[in-house]
Protein backbone atom coordinates (compact mmCIF):
# COMPACT_ATOMS: atom_id res chain seq x y z
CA UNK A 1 3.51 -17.37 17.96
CA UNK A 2 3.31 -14.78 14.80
CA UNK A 3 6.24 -15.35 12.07
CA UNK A 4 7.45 -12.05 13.20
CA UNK A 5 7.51 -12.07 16.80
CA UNK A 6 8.95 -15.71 16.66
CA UNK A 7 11.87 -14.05 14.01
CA UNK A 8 12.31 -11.14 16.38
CA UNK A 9 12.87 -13.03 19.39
CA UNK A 10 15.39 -15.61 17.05
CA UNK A 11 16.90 -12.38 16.44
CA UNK A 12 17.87 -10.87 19.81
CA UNK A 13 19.31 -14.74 20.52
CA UNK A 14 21.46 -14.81 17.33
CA UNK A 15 22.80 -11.12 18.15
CA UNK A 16 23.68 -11.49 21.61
CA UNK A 17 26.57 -13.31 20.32
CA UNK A 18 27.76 -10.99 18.24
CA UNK A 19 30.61 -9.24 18.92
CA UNK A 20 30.23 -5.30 18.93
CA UNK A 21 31.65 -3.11 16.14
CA UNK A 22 33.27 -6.31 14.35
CA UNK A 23 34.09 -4.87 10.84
CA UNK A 24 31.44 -7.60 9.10
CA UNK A 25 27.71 -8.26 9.18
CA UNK A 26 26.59 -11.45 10.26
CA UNK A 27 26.31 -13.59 7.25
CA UNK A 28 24.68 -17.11 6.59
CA UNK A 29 22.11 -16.96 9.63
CA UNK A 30 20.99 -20.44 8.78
CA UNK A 31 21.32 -21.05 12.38
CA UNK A 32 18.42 -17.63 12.69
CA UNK A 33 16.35 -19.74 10.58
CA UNK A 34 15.83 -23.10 12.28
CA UNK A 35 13.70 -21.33 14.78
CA UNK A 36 11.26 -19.58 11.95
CA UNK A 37 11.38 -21.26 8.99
CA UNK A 38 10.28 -24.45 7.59
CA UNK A 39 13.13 -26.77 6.55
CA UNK A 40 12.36 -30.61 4.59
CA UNK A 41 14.45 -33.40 3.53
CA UNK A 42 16.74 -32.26 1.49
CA UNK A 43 16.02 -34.81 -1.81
CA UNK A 44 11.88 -34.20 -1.44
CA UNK A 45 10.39 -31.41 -3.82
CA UNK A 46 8.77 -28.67 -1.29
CA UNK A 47 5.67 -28.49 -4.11
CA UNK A 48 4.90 -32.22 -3.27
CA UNK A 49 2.51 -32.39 -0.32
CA UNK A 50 4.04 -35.93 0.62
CA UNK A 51 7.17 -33.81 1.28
CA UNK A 52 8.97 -34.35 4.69
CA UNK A 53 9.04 -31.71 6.95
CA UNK A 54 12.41 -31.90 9.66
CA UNK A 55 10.83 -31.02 13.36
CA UNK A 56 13.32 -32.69 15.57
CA UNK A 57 16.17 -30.08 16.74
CA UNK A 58 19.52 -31.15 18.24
CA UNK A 59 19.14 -30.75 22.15
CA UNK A 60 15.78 -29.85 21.79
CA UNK A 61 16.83 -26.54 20.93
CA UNK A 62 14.43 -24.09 18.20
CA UNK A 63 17.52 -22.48 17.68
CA UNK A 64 19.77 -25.15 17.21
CA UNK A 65 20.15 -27.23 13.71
CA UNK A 66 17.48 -30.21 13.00
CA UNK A 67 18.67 -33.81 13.37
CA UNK A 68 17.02 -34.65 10.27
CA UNK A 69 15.84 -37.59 12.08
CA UNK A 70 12.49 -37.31 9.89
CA UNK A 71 14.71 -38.05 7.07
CA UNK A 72 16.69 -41.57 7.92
CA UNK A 73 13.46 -42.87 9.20
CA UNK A 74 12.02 -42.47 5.64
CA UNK A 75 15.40 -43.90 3.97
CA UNK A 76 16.45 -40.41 2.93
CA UNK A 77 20.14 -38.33 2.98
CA UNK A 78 20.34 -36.81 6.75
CA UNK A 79 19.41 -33.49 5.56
CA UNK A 80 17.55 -30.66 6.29
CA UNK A 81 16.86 -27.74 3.69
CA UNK A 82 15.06 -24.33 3.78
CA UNK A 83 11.74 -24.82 2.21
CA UNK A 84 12.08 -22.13 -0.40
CA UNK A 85 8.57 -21.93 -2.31
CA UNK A 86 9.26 -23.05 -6.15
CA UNK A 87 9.84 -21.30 -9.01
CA UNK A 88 9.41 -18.05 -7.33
CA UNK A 89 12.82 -15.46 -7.69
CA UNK A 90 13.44 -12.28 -7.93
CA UNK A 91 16.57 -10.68 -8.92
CA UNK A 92 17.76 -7.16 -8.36
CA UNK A 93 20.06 -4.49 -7.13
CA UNK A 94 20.82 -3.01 -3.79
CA UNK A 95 22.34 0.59 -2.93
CA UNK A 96 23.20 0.99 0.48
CA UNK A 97 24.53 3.98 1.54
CA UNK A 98 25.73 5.04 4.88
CA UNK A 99 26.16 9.03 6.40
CA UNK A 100 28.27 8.78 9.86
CA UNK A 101 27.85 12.76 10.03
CA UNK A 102 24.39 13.16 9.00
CA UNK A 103 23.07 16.23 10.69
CA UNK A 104 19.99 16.08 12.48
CA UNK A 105 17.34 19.22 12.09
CA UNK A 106 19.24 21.23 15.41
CA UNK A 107 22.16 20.37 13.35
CA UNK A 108 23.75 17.25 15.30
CA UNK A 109 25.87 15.05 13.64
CA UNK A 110 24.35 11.23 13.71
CA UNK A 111 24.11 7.72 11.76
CA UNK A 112 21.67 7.39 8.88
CA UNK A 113 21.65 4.59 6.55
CA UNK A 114 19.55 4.41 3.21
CA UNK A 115 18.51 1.34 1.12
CA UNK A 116 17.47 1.38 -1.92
CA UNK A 117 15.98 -2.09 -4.09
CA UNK A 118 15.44 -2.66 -7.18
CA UNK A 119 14.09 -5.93 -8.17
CA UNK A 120 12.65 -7.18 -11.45
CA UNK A 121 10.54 -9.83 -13.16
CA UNK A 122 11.31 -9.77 -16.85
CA UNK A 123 10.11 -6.10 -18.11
CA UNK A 124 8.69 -5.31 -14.88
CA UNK A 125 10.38 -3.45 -12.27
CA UNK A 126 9.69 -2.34 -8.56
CA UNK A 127 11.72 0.29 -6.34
CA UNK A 128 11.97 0.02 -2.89
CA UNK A 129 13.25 2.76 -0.69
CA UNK A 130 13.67 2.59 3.34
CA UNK A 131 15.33 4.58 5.65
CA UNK A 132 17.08 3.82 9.08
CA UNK A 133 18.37 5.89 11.93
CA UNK A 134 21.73 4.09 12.78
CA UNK A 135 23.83 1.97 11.05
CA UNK A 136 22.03 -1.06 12.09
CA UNK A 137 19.57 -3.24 9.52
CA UNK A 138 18.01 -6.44 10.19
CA UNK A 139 20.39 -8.98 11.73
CA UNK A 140 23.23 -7.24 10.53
CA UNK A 141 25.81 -5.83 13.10
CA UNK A 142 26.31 -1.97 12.75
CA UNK A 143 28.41 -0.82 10.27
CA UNK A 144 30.00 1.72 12.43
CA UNK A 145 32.30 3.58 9.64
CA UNK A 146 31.46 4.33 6.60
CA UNK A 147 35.02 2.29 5.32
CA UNK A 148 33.16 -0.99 6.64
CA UNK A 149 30.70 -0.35 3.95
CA UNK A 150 33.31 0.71 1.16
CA UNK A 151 37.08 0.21 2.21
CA UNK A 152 39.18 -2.66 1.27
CA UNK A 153 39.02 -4.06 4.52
CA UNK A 154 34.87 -3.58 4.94
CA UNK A 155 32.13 -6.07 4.81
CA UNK A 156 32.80 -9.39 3.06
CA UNK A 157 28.86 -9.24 1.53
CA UNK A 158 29.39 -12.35 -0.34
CA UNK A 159 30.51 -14.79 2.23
CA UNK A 160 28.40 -12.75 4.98
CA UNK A 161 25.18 -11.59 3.21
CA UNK A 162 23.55 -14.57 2.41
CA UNK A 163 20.28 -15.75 3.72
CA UNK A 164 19.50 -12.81 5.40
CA UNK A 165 15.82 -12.62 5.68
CA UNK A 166 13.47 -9.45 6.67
CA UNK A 167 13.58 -9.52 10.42
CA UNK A 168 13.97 -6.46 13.14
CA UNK A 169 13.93 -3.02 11.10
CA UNK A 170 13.71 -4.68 7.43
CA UNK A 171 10.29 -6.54 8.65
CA UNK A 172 7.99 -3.48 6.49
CA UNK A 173 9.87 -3.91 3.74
CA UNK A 174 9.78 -7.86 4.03
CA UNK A 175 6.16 -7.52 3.64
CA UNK A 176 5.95 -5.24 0.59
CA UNK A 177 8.52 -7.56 -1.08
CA UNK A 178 5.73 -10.30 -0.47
CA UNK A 179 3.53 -8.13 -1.67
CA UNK A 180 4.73 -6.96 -4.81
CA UNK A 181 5.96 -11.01 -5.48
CA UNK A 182 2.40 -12.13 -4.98
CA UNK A 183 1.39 -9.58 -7.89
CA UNK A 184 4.21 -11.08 -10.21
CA UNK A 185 3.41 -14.13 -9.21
CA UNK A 186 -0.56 -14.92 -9.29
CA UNK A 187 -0.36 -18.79 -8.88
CA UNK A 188 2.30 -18.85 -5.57
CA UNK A 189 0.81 -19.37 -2.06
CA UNK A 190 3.09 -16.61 -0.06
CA UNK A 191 0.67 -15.97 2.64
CA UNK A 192 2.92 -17.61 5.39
CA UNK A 193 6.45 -17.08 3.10
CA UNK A 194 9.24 -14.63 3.70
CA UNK A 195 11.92 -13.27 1.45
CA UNK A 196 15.07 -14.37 2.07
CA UNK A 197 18.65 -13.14 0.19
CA UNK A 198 20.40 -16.50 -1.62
CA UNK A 199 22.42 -14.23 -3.18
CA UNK A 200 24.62 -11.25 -3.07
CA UNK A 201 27.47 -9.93 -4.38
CA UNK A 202 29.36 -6.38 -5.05
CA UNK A 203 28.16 -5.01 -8.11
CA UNK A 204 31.96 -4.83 -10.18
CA UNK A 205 29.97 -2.41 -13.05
CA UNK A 206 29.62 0.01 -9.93
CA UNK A 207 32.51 1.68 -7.94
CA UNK A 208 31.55 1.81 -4.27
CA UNK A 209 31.41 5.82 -3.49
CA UNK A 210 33.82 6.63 -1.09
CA UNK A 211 32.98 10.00 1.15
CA UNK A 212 34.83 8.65 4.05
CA UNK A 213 36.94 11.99 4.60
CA UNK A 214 37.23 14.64 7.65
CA UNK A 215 36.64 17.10 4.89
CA UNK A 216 33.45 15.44 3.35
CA UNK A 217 30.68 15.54 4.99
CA UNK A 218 27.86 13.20 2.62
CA UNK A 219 26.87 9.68 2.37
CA UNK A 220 29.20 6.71 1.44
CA UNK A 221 27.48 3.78 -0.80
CA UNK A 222 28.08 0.53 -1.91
CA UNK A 223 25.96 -1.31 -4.66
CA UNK A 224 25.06 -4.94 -4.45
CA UNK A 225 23.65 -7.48 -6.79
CA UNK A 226 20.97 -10.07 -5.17
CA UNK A 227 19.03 -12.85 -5.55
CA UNK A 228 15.97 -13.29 -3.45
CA UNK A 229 13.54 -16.59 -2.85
CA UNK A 230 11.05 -16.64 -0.51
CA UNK A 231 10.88 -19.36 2.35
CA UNK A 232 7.52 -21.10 4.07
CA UNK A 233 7.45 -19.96 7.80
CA UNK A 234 6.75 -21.40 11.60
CA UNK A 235 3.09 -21.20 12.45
């Protein structure tokens, strides 16, 4: 199966048990990942090619965690890790911003959400702009209302953000990320890797912007700091 029709049917599994409209987005998707990414013993260095790769899942289940049986056979911690390939990070910064009255060209209200990344490699810098109809990107649930993206009571991206990786509607820009890595990083096999977020965080420097008003009528944003790796995938 492709990388991203096996993480778009992982996808639709994780999300049908998510419950609709809850005021967070669906945050370490580890569990996503056992079905489309390669995971090893945790103590084995993913450059070595003796490394251990975990294949055994409990119940038999792709979607379910490993047993790490691979591992205690070999004398190793029962373990299982995301085989993130070496030495290969990008940092950067996120601005997501979220319209729940954009109007439409007949003049409609609807849902638009823009993202716009920045990453960088030393003095080298890439943007990265991507539009979505909705409120809805990659894994994430909707956000709904624009407070759930800048209110005090709003998404939790620290404890819910990580190890999101491009899936569903963030699978294009997935693939220029690769892209654009592979340039900064010449020596780095990421033919069969995807990015994945191991870090994220508010921005404190940056006040979210707060439009959230009957009498407003524009975009509310919030801007994120993040880390991203890249992880081997599935065959």
């Amino acid at each position: 199966m492709h990388i991203h029709t096996r993480l778009l049917a992982a996808t639709f599994a994780f999300t049908a048990l998510a419950l609709p409209g809850r005021a967070s987005v669906p945050g370490n998707i580890q569990d996503l990942s056992y079905a489309g990414l390669v995971h090893v013993c945790e103590d084995e260095e993913p450059a070595d090619a003796d490394y251990i790769q975990c294949v055994a899942h409990e119940a038999d289940d792709p979607f379910q965690p490993y047993t790490a049986v691979e591992c205690t056979n070999a004398g190793l911690p029962a373990v299982c890790v995301t085989d993130f390939i070496p030495k290969v990070r990008l940092k950067g910064t996120v601005t997501l911003a979220f319209d729940d009255a954009a109007l439409d060209g007949f003049g409609t209200p609807s849902d638009e959400t823009v993202l716009i990344l920045e990453l960088k490699k030393g003095a080298k810098k890439r943007t990265f702009i991507d539009l979505f109809e909705g409120s809805k990107i990659g894994n994430w649930n909707a956000f709904g209302v624009e407070t759930f993206l800048t209110g005090a009571g709003g998404i939790d991206f620290e404890t819910n953000g990580e190890f999101q990786f491009a899936n569903q509607n963030l699978t294009d820009l997935g693939l220029e990320i690769r892209d654009q890595a592979a340039l900064w990083f010449p020596k780095a096999d990421l033919s069969t890797a995807v990015p994945v977020i191991t870090s994220i965080a508010r921005d404190t420097k940056e006040d979210p912007i707060d439009e959230d008003d009957v009498a407003q009528k524009l975009a509310s944003a919030a801007f994120l700091k993040i880390e991203i790796e890249f992880a081997r995938t599935i065959p």
